[in-house]
C-alpha atoms as a PDB file:
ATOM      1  CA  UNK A   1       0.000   0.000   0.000  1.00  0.00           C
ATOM      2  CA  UNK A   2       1.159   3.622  -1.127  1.00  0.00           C
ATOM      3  CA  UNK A   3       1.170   6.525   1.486  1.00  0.00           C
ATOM      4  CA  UNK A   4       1.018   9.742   0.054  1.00  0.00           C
ATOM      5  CA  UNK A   5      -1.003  13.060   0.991  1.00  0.00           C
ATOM      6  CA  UNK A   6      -3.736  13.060  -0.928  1.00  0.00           C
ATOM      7  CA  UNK A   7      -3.272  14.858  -4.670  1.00  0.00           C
ATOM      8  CA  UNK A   8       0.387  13.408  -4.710  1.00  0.00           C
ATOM      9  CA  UNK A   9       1.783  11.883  -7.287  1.00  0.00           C
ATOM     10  CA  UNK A  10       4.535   8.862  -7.279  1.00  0.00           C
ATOM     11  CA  UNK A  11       7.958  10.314  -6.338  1.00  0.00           C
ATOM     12  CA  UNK A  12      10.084  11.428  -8.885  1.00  0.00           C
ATOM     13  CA  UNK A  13       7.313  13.355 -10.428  1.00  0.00           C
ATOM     14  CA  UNK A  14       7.264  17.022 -11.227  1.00  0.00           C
ATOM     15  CA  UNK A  15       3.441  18.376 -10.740  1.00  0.00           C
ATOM     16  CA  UNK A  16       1.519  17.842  -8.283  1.00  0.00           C
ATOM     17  CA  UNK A  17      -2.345  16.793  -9.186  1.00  0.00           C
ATOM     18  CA  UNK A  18      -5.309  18.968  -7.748  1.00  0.00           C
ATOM     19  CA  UNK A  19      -7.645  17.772  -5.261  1.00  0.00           C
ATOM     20  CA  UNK A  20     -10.709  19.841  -5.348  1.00  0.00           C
ATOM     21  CA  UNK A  21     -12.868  20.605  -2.355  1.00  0.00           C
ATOM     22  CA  UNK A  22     -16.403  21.662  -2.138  1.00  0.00           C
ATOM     23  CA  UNK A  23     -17.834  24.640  -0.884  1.00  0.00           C
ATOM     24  CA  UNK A  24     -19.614  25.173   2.221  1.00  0.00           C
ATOM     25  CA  UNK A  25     -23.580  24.826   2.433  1.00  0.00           C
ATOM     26  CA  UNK A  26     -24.155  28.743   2.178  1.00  0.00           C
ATOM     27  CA  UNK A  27     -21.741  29.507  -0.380  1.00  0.00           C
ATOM     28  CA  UNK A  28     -23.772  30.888  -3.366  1.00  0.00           C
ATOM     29  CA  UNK A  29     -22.759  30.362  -6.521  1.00  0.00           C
ATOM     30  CA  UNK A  30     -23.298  33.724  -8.251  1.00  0.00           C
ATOM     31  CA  UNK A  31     -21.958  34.107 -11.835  1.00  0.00           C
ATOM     32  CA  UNK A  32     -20.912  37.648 -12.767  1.00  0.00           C
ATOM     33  CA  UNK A  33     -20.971  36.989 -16.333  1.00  0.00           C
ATOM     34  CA  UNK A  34     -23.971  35.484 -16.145  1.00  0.00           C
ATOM     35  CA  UNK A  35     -26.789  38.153 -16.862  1.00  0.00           C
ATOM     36  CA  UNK A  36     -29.522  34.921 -16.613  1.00  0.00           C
ATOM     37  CA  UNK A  37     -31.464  34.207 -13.620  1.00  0.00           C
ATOM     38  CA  UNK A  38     -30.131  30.673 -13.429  1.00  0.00           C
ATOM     39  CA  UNK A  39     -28.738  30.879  -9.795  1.00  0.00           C
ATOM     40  CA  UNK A  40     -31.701  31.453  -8.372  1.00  0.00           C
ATOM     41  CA  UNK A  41     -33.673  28.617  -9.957  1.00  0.00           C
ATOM     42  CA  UNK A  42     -30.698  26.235  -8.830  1.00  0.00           C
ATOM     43  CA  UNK A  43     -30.729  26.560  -5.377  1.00  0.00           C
ATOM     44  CA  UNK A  44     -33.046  24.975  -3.216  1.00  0.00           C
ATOM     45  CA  UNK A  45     -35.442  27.023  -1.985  1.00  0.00           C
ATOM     46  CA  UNK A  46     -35.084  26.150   1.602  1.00  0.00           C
ATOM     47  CA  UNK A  47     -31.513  27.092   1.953  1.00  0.00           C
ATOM     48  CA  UNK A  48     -30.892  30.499   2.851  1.00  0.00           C
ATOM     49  CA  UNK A  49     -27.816  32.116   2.647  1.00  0.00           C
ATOM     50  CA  UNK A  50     -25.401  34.021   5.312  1.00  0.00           C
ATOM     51  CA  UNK A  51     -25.245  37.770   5.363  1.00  0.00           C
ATOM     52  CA  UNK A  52     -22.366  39.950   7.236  1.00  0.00           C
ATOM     53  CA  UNK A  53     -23.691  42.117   9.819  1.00  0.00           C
ATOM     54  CA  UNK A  54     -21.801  44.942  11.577  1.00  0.00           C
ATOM     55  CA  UNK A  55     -22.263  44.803  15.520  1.00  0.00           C
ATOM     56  CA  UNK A  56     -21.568  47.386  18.372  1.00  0.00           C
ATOM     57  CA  UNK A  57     -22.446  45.997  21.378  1.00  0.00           C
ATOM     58  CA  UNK A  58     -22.001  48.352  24.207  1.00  0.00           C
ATOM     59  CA  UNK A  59     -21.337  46.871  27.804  1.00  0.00           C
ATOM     60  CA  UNK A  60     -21.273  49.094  31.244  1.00  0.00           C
ATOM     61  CA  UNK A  61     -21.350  48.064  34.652  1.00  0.00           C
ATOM     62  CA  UNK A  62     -19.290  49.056  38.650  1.00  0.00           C
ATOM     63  CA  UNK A  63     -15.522  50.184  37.711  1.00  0.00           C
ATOM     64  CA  UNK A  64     -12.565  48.411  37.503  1.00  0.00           C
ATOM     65  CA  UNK A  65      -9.239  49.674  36.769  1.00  0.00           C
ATOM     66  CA  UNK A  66      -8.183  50.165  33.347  1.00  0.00           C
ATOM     67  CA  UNK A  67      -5.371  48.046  32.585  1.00  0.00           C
ATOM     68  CA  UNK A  68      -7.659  45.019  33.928  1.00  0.00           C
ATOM     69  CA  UNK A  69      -9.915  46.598  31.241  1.00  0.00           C
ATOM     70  CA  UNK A  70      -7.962  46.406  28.306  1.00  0.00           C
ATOM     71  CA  UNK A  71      -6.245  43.326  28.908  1.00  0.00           C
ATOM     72  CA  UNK A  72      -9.636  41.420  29.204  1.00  0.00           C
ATOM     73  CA  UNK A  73     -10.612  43.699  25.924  1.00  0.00           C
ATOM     74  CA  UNK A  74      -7.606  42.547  24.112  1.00  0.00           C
ATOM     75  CA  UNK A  75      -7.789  39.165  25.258  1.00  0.00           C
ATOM     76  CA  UNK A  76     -11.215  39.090  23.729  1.00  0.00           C
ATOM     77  CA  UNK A  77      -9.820  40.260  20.741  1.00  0.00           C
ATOM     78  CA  UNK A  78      -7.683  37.311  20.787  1.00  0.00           C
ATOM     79  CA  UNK A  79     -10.526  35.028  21.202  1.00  0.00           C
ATOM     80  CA  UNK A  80     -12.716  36.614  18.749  1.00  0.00           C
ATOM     81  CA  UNK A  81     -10.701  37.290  15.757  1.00  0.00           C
ATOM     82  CA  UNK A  82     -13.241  39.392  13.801  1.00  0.00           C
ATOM     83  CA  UNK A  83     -13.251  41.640  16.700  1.00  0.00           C
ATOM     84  CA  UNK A  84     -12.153  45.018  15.080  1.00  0.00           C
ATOM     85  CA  UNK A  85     -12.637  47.780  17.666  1.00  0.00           C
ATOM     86  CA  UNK A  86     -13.122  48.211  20.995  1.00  0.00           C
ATOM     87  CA  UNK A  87     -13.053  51.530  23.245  1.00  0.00           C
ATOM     88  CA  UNK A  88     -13.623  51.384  26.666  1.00  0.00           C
ATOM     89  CA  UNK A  89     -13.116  53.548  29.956  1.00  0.00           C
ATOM     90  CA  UNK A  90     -13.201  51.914  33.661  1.00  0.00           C
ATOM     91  CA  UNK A  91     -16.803  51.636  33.766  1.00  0.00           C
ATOM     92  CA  UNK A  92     -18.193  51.146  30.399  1.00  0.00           C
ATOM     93  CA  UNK A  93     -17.022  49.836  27.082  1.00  0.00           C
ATOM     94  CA  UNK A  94     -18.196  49.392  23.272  1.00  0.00           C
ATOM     95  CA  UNK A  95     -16.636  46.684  20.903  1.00  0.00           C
ATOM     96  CA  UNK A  96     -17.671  46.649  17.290  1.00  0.00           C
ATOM     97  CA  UNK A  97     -17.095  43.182  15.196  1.00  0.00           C
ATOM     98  CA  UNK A  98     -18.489  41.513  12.586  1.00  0.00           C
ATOM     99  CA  UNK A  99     -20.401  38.949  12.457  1.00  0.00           C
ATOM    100  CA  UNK A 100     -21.985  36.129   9.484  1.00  0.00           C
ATOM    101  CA  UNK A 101     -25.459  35.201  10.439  1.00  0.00           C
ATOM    102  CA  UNK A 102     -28.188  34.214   8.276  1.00  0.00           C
ATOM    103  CA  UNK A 103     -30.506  36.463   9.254  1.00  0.00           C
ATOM    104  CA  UNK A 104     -30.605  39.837  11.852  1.00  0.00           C
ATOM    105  CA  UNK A 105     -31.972  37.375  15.051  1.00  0.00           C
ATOM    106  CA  UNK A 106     -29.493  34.910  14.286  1.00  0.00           C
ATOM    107  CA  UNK A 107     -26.630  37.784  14.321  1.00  0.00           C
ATOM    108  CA  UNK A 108     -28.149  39.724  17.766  1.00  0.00           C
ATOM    109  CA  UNK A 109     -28.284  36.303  19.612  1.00  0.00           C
ATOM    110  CA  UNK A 110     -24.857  35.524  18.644  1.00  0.00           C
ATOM    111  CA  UNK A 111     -23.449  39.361  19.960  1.00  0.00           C
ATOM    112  CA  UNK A 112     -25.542  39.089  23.091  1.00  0.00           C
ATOM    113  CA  UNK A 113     -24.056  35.576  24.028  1.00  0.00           C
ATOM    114  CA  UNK A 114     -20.442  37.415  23.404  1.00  0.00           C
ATOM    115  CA  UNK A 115     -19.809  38.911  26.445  1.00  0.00           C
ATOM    116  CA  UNK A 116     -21.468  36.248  28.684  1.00  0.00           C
ATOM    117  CA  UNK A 117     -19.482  33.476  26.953  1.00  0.00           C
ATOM    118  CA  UNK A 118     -16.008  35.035  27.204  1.00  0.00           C
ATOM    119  CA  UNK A 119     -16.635  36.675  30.193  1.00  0.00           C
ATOM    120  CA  UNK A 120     -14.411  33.818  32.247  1.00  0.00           C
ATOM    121  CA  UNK A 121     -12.044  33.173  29.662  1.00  0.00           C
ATOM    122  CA  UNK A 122     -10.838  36.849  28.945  1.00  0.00           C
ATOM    123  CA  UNK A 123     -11.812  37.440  32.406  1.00  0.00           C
ATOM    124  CA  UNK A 124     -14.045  40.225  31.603  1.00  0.00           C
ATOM    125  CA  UNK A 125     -15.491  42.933  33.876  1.00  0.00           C
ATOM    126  CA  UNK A 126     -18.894  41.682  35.297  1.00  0.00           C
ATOM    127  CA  UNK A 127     -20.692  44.241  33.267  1.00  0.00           C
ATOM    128  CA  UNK A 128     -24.171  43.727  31.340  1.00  0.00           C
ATOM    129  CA  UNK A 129     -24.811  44.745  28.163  1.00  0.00           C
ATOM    130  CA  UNK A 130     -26.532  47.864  27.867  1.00  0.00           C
ATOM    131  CA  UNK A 131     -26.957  48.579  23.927  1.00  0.00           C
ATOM    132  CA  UNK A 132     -26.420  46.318  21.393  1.00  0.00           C
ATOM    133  CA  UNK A 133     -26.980  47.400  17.054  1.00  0.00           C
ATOM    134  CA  UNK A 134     -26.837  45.123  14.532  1.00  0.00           C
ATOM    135  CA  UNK A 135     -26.674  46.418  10.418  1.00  0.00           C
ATOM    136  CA  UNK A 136     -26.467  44.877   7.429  1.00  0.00           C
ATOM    137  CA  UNK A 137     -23.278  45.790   5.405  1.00  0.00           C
ATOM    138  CA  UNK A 138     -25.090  47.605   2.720  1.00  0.00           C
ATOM    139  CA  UNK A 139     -26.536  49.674   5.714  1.00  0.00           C
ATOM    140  CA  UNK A 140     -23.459  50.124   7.158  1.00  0.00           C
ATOM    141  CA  UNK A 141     -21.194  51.382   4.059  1.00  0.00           C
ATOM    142  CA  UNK A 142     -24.506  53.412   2.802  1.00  0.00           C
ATOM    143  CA  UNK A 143     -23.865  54.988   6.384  1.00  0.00           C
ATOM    144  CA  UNK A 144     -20.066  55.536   5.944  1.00  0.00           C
ATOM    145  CA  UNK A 145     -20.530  56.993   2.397  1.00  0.00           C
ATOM    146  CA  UNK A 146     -23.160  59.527   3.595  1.00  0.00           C
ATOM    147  CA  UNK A 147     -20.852  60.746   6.583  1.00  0.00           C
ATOM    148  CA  UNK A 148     -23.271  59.700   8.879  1.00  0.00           C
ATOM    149  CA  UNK A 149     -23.274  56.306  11.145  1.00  0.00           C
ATOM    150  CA  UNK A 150     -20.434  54.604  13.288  1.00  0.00           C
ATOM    151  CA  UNK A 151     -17.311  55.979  12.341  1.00  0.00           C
ATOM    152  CA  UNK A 152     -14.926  53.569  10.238  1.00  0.00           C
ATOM    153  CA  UNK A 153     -13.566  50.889  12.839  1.00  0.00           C
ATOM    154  CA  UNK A 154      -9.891  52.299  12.536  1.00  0.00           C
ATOM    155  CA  UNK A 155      -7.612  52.156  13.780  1.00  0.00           C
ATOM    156  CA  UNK A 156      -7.975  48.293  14.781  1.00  0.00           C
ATOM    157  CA  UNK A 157      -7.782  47.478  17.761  1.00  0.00           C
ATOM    158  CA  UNK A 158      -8.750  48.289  21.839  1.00  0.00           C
ATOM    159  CA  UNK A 159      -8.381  51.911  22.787  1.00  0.00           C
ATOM    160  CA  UNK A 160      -9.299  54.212  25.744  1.00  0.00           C
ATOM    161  CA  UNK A 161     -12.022  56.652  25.005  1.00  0.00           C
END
């Protein structure tokens, strides 16, 4: 019996073979060039597709001192690597991320189970959530583009107010 990653050819030869692999459930499979309305016949009509939503969730609660603050923030950060902002002070903070959901509920349940979830690993302040919003990301860059809205989440990363 050979062993050989799968793909490989025999030793000795030059190119390596392709081994394909399929897409996930929600990818859709959108043609540019295609100017038919083909893709939407194909898929079944029971599988919906996963949006990107834009979330600030806002978080206050008793104080604690700062650099306990923004460790736990960057720790979460670590944790949640689509985390792209956070600003926070001893007493309150606001993290903005984004998130794939299917739909709006799916992405709000998913931000207000954040905090809770990592609050022992990152060892975040016992604060509640006080705020949460959750856009689309057609509503979000429509915002951007009129000057209105959240301002762009740069620079990246957890910062004092």
């Amino acid at each position: 019996m050979r062993r050989a990653r799968p793909g490989a050819l025999p030793r000795g030869t030059a190119e390596r073979a392709l081994t394909s692999v399929e897409a996930g459930a929600d990818f859709d499979e959108f043609d540019a060039s295609d100017t038919t309305d083909q893709t939407t016949e194909a898929r079944p009509p029971d599988r919906e597709l996963s949006k990107l939503w834009h979330i600030t969730l806002s978080v206050s609660g008793a104080e604690a001192p700062l650099k306990e603050v923004r460790r736990a923030l960057e720790q979460l950060a670590h944790d949640h690597p689509f985390l792209l902002t956070s600003r926070y002070a001893n007493d309150h903070a606001e993290i903005r991320y984004w998130e794939e959901a299917r739909d709006l509920h799916d992405a709000a349940a998913v931000a207000l189970r954040l905090w809770g979830e990592h609050r022992q690993s990152a060892k975040l302040p016992p604060w509640e959530i006080v705020g949460l919003e959750v856009i689309d990301r057609e509503t979000y860059h429509q915002r951007i583009a009129e000057g209105y809205g959240p301002p762009p989440a740069a620079p990246v990363g957890v910062h004092p107010y």
